[in-house]
Protein backbone atom coordinates (compact mmCIF):
# COMPACT_ATOMS: atom_id res chain seq x y z
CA UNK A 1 14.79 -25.66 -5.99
CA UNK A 2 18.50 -27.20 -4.92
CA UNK A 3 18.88 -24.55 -1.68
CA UNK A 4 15.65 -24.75 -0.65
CA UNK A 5 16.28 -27.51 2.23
CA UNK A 6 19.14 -24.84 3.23
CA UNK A 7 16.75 -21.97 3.51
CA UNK A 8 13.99 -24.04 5.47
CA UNK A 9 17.04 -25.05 7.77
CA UNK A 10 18.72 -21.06 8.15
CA UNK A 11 14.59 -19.67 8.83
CA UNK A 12 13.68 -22.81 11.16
CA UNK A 13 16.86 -21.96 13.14
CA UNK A 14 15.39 -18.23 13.91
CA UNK A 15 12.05 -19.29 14.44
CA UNK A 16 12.56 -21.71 17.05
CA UNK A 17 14.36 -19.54 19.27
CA UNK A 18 11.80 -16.85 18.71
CA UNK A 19 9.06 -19.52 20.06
CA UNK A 20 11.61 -20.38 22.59
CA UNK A 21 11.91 -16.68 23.92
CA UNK A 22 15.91 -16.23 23.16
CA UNK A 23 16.13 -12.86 21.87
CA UNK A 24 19.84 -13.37 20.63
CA UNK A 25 20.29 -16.83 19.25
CA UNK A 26 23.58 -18.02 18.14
CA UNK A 27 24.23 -17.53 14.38
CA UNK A 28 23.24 -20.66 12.23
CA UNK A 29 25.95 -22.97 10.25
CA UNK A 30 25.16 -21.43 7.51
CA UNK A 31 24.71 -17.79 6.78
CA UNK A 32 22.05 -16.93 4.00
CA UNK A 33 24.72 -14.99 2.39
CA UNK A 34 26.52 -18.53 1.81
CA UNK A 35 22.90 -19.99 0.94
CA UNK A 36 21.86 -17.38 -1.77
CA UNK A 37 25.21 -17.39 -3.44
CA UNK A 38 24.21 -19.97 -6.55
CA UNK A 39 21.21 -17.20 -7.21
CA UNK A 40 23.65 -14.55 -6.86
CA UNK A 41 26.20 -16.24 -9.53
CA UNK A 42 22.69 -16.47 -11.62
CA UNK A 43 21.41 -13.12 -11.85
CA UNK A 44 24.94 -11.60 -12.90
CA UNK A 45 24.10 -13.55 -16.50
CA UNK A 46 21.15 -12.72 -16.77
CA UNK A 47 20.20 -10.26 -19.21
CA UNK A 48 17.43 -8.95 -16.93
CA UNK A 49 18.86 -9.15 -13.35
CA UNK A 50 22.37 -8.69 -14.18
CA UNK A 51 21.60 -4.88 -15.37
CA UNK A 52 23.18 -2.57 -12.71
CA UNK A 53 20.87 0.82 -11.86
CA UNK A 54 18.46 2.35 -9.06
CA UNK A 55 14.76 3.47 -9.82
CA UNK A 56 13.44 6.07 -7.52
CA UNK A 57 9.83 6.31 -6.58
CA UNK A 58 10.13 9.57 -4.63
CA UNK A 59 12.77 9.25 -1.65
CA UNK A 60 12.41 5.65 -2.18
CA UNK A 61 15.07 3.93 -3.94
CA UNK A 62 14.75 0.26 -5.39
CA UNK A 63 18.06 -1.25 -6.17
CA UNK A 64 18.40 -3.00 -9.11
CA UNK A 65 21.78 -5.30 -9.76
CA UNK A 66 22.94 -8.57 -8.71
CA UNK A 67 23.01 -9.39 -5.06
CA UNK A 68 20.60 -6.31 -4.24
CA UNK A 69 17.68 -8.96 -3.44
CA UNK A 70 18.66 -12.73 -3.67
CA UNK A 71 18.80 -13.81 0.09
CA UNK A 72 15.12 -11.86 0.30
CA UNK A 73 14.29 -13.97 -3.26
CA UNK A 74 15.54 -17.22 -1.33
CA UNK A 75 13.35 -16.72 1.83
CA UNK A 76 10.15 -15.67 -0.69
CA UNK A 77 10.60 -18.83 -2.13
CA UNK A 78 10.48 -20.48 0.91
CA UNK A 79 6.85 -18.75 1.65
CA UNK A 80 5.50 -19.21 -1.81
CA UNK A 81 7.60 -21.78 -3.91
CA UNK A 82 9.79 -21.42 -6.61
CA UNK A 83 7.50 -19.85 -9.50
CA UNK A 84 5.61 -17.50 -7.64
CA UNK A 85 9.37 -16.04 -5.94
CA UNK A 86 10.67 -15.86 -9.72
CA UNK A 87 7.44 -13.84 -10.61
CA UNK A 88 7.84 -11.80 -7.33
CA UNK A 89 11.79 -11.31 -8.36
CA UNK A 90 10.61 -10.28 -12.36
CA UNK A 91 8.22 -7.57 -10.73
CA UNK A 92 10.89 -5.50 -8.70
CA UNK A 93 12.45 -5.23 -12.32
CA UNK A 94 9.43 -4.45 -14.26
CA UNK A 95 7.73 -1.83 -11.92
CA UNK A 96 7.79 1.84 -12.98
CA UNK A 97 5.04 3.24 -10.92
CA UNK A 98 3.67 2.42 -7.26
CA UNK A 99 2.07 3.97 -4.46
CA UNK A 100 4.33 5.64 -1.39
CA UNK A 101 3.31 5.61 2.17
CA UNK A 102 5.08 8.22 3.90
CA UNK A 103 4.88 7.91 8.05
CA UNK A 104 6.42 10.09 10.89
CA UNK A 105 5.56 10.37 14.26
CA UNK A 106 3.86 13.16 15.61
CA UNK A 107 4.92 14.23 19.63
CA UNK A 108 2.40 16.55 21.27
CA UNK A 109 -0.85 15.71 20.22
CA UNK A 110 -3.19 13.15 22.39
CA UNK A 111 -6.14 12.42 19.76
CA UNK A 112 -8.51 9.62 20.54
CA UNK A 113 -9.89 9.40 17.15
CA UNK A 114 -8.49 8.42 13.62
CA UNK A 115 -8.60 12.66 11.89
CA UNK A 116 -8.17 12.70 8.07
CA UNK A 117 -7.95 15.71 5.68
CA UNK A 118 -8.46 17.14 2.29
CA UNK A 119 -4.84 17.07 1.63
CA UNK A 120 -4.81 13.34 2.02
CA UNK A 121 -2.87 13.01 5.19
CA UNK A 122 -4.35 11.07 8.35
CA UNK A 123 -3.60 11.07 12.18
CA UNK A 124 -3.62 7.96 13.58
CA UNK A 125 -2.69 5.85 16.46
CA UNK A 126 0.95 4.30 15.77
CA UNK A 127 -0.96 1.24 16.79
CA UNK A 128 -3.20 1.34 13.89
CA UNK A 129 -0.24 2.05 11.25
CA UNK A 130 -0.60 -0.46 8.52
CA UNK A 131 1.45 -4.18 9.64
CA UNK A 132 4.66 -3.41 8.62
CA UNK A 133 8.12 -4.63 9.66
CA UNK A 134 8.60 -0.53 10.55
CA UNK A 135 5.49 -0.10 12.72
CA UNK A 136 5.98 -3.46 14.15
CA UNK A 137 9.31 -2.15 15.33
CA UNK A 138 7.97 1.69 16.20
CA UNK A 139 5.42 0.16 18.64
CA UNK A 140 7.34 -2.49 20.12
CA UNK A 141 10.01 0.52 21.48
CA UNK A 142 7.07 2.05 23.21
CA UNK A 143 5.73 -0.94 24.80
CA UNK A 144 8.96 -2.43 25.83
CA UNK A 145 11.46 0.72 26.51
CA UNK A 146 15.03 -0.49 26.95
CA UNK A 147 16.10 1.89 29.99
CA UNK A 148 14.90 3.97 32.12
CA UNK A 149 15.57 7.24 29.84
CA UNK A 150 13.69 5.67 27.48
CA UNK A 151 10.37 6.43 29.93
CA UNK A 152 10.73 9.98 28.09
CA UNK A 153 9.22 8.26 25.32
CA UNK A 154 6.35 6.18 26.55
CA UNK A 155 3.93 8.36 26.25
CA UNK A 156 3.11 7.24 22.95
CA UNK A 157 3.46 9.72 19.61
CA UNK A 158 0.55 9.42 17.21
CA UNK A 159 1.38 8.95 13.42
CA UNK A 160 0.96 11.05 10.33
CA UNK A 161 0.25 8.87 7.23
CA UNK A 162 0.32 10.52 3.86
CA UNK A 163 -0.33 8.52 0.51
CA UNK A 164 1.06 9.20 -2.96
CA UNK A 165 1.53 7.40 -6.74
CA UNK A 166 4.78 7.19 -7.80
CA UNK A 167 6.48 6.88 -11.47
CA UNK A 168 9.81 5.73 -11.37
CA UNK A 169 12.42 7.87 -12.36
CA UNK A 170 16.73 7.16 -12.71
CA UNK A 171 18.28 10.19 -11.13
CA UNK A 172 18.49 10.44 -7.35
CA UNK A 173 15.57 12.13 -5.16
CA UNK A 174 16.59 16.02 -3.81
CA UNK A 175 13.41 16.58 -1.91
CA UNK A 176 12.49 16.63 1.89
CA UNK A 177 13.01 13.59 3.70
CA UNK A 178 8.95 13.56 4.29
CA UNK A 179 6.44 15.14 2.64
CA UNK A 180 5.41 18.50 2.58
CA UNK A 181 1.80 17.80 3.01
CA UNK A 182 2.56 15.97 6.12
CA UNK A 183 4.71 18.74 7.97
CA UNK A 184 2.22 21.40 6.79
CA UNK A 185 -0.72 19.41 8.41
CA UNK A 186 1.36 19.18 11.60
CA UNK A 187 2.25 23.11 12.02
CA UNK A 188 -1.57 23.57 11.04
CA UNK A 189 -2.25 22.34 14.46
CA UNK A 190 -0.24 25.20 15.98
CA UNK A 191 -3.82 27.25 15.76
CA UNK A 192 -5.23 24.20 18.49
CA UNK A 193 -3.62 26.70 21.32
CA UNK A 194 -1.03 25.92 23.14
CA UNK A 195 -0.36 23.08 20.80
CA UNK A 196 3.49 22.68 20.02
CA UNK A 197 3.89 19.52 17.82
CA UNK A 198 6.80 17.91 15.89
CA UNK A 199 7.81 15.45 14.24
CA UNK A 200 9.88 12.73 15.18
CA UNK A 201 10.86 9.71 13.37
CA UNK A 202 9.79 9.02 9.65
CA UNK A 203 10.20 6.87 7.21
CA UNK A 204 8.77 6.07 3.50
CA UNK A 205 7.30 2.54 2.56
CA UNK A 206 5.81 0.94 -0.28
CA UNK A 207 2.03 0.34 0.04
CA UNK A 208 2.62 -2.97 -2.51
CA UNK A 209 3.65 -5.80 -0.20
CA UNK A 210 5.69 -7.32 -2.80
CA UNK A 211 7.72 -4.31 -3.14
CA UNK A 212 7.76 -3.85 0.73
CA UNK A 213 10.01 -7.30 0.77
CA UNK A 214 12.50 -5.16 -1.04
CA UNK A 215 12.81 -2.14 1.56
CA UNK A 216 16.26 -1.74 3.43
CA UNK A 217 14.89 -0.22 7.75
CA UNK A 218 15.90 3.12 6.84
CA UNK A 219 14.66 5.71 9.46
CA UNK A 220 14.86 9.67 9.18
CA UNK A 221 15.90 11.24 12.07
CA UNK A 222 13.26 13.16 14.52
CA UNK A 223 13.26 16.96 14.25
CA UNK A 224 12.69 17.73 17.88
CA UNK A 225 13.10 21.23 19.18
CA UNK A 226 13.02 22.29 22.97
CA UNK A 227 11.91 20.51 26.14
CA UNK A 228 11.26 16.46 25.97
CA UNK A 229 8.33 15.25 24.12
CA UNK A 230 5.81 15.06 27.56
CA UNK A 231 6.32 18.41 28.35
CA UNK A 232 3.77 19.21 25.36
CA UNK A 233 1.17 16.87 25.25
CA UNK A 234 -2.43 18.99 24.05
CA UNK A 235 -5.50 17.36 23.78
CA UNK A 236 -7.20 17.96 20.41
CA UNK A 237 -10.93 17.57 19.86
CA UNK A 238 -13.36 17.49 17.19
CA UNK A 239 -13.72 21.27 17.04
CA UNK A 240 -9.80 21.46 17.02
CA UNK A 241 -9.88 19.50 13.56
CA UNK A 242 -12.26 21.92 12.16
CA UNK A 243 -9.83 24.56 12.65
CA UNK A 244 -7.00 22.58 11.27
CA UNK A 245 -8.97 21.75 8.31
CA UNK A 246 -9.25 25.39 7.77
CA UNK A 247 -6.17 26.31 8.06
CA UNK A 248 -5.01 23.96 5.45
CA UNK A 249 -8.06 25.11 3.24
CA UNK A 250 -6.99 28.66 3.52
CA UNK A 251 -5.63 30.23 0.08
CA UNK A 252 -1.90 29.40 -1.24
CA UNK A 253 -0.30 32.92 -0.47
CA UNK A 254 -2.03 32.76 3.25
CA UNK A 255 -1.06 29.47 4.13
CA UNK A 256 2.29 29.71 2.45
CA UNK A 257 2.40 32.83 5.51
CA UNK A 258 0.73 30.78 8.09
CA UNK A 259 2.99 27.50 7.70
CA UNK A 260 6.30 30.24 7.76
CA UNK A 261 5.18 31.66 10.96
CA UNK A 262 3.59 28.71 12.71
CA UNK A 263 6.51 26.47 12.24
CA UNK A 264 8.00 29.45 14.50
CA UNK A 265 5.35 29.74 17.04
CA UNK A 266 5.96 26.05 17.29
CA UNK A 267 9.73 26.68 18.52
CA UNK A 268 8.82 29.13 20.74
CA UNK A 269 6.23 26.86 22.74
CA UNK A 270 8.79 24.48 23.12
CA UNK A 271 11.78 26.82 24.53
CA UNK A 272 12.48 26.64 27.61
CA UNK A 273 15.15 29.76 28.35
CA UNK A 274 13.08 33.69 28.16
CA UNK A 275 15.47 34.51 25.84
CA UNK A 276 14.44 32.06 22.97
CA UNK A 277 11.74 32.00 23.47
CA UNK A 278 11.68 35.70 23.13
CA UNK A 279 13.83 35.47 19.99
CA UNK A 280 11.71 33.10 18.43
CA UNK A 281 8.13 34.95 18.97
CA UNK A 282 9.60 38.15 17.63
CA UNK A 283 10.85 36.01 13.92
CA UNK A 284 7.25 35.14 14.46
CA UNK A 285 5.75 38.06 14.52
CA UNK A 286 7.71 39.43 11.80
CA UNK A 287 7.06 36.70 9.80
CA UNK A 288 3.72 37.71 10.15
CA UNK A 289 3.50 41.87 10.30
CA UNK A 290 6.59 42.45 8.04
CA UNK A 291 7.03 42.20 4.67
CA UNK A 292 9.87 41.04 2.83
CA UNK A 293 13.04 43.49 2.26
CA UNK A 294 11.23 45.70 4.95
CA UNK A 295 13.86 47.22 7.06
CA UNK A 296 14.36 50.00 9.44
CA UNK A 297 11.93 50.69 12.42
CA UNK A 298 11.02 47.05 12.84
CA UNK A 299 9.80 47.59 16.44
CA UNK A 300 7.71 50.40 15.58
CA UNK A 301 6.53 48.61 12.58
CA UNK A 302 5.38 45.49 14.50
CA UNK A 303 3.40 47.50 17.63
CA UNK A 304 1.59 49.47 15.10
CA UNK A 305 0.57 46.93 12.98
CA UNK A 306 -0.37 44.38 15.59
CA UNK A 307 -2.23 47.16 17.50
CA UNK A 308 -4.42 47.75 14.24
CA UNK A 309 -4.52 44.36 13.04
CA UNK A 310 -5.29 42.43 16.71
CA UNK A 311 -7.67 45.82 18.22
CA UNK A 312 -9.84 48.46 17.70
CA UNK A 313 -10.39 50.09 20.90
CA UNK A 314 -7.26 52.87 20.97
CA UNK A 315 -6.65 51.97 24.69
CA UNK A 316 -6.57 48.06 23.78
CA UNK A 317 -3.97 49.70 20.99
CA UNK A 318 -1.65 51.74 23.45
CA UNK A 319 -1.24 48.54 25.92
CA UNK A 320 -0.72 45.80 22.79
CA UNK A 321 2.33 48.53 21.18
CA UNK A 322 4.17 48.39 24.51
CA UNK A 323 3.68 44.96 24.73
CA UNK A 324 5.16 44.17 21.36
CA UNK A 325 7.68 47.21 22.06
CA UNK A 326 8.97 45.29 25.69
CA UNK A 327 8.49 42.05 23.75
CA UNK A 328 11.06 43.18 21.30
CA UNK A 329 13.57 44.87 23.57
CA UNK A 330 13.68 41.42 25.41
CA UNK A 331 14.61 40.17 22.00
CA UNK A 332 17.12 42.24 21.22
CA UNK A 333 18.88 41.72 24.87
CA UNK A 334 18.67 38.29 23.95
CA UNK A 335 19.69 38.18 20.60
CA UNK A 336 23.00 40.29 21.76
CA UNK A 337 24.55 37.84 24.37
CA UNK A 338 22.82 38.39 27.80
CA UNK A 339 23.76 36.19 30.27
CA UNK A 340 22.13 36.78 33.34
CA UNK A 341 19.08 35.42 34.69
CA UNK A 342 15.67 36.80 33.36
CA UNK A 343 12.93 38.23 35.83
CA UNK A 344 9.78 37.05 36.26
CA UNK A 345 8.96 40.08 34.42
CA UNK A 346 10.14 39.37 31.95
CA UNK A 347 9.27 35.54 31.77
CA UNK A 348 5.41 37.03 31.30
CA UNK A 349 6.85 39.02 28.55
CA UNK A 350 8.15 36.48 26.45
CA UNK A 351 4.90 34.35 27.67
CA UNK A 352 2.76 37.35 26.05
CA UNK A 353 4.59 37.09 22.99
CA UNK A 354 2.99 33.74 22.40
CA UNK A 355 -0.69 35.00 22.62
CA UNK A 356 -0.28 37.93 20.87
CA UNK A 357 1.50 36.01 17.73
CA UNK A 358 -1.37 33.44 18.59
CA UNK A 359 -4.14 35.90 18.18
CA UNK A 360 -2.33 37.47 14.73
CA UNK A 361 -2.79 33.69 13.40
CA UNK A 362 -6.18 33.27 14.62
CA UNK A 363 -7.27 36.73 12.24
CA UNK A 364 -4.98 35.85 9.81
CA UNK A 365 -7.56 32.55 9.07
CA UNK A 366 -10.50 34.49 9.71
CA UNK A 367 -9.47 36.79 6.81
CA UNK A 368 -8.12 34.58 4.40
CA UNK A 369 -6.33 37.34 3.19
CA UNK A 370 -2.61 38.79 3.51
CA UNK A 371 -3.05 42.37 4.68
CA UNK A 372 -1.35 45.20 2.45
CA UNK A 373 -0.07 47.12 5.42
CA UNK A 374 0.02 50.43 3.99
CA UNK A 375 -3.18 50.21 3.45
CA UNK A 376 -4.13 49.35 7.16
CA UNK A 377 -1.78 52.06 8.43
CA UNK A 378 -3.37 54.79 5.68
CA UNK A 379 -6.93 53.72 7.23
CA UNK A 380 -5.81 53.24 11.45
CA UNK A 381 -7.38 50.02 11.05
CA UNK A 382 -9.34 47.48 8.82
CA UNK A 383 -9.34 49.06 5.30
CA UNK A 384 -12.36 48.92 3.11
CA UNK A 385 -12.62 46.68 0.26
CA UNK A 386 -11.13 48.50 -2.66
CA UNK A 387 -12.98 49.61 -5.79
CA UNK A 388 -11.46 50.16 -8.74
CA UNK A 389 -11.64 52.99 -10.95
CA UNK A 390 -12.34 53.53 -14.07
């Protein structure tokens, strides 16, 4: 291979200075751009590699025209030799199906134990991600942080791994930027009280290290809501992945409900004005005692149905419909432009909120079941199980 003394020389520069601790070495004679341009001039004519397209796996896009992957093909063949580089090079071509890793961090859960599900997603350790240039990279910015408001983040995030075959396919990917199993696994864990966890960074990979060599460091951005990441650190235990399990095991049309209003409770945890937090309990709880196109008489709606849904002792009933009833006004004030300072008072208000809309997702998976509220108000409580007639 003619540029192969080239390549040794452009890698050999970088390598040395790595063993020689310099971070930032000084660029070599000759750029790999410079290097790879005979392969470049190659693959134009070439009836195979000079075709100009993208194949999506998922979000994952592998680019496929000249110059997408020649300076990568020149340092391959530098690891392998020439044959087994032009073999590696044919693949990225000829691949129409392959298996996704998708990967975000997860901030404010402290598990000491690798937790997998039936959906297929896992919580690890970022340390224990699979090698990859990405992890490599995730866990060197928590062991060395740059400055000193980068000690925010040093309390390391654990990882959410989810696993998926792909087929390729020519149009661009529309989906969410990670998958939906993975951010429904991570509001699941919003029932592990006072858990309040998001996600942070993500990015997809291919599980194929040959593909992998192809991959451009593309990272989505973190979805962080409220108070920095510390602030919400739970500890979750073995009985705390039961009830996540659960929760994800729970039928379509009640965890469709649960994910809605947990992905709520989560916001609320993490406020850290009353009013907010205030706001964001009361979408909760109407995400959760309301049905849709209900409107009208929404706070008298909400205290009645919580009081029959969360109690059955009618003095436990009066005290949880003012509680919702305050709860709401303090919404309202909110949602309408207050801007004074909020009392203690009502500081334990909005902090009620969040066990009340707690408890209403705690029997919410212990029925499995979406309540028909007419029938709960018709019966001032629990209804029986309905029989049909004939």
């Amino acid at each position: 291979m003619r540029i192969a003394p080239a390549v040794r020389t452009y890698i050999s520069h970088f390598e040395e200075a790595r063993n020689r601790g310099v971070e930032h070495p000084p660029r070599p004679a000759l750029e790999l751009d410079v290097i790879a341009a005979p392969l470049m001039d190659l693959t134009k004519k070439h009836v195979l590699f000079g075709r100009i397209g993208q194949r999506w796996f998922g979000p994952q896009a592998l680019s496929l025209f000249p110059g997408a992957h020649e300076r990568t093909l020149a340092m391959v063949a530098d690891e392998r030799g020439p044959e087994d580089a032009l073999r590696w090079f044919v693949k990225l071509y000829e691949t129409t199906q392959t298996r996704l890793r998708f990967i975000a961090e997860v901030h404010g859960l402290n598990l000491n134990a690798v937790a997998s599900f039936s959906n297929g997603v896992r919580i690890v350790q970022i340390s224990e991600l699979p090698d990859t240039r990405r992890s490599r990279s995730l866990n060197a910015d928590y062991l060395f942080p740059q400055s000193r408001s980068a000690a925010r983040y040093t309390m390391k995030p654990v990882a959410a791994v989810y696993e998926v075959e792909c087929v390729g396919a020519g149009g661009p990917y529309l989906g969410p930027p990670f998958s939906p199993e993975i951010a429904e696994t991570v509001r699941a864990f919003s029932l592990v009280h006072p858990a309040a966890p998001v996600i942070g960074l993500a990015w997809t990979e291919y599980c194929d290290p040959d593909l992998a060599r192809s991959e451009h460091l593309m990272w989505r951005l973190p979805l962080f809501d409220g108070p920095s990441t510390f602030m919400n650190i739970t500890a979750i235990y073995e009985a705390d992945l039961v009830k996540v399990e659960k929760v994800l095991s729970l039928k379509p049309p009640v965890r469709k409900h649960v994910n809605l209003a947990a992905e709520r409770l989560i916001l609320a945890r993490r406020r850290v004005s009353t009013g907010n937090r205030a706001i964001d309990v009361g979408v909760c709880l109407e995400t959760i005692f309301c049905s849709d196109g209900e409107r009208g008489e929404i706070n008298y709606r909400l205290g009645l149905r919580a009081a029959l849904y969360l109690e059955t002792d009618v003095d436990r009933r009066n005290i949880l419909r003012n509680e919702v009833r305050d709860l709401y006004a303090l919404r309202s004030k909110a949602a309408h432009g207050f801007q004074g300072d909020w009392t203690d008072e009502e500081t334990k208000t909005a902090m009620r909120g969040l066990e009340i809309a707690a408890s209403a997702l705690d029997r919410l998976l212990e029925l499995d079941a979406l309540p028909v509220w007419r029938d709960w108000e018709n019966a001032g409580g629990k209804p029986a199980p309905r029989t049909q007639i004939e």
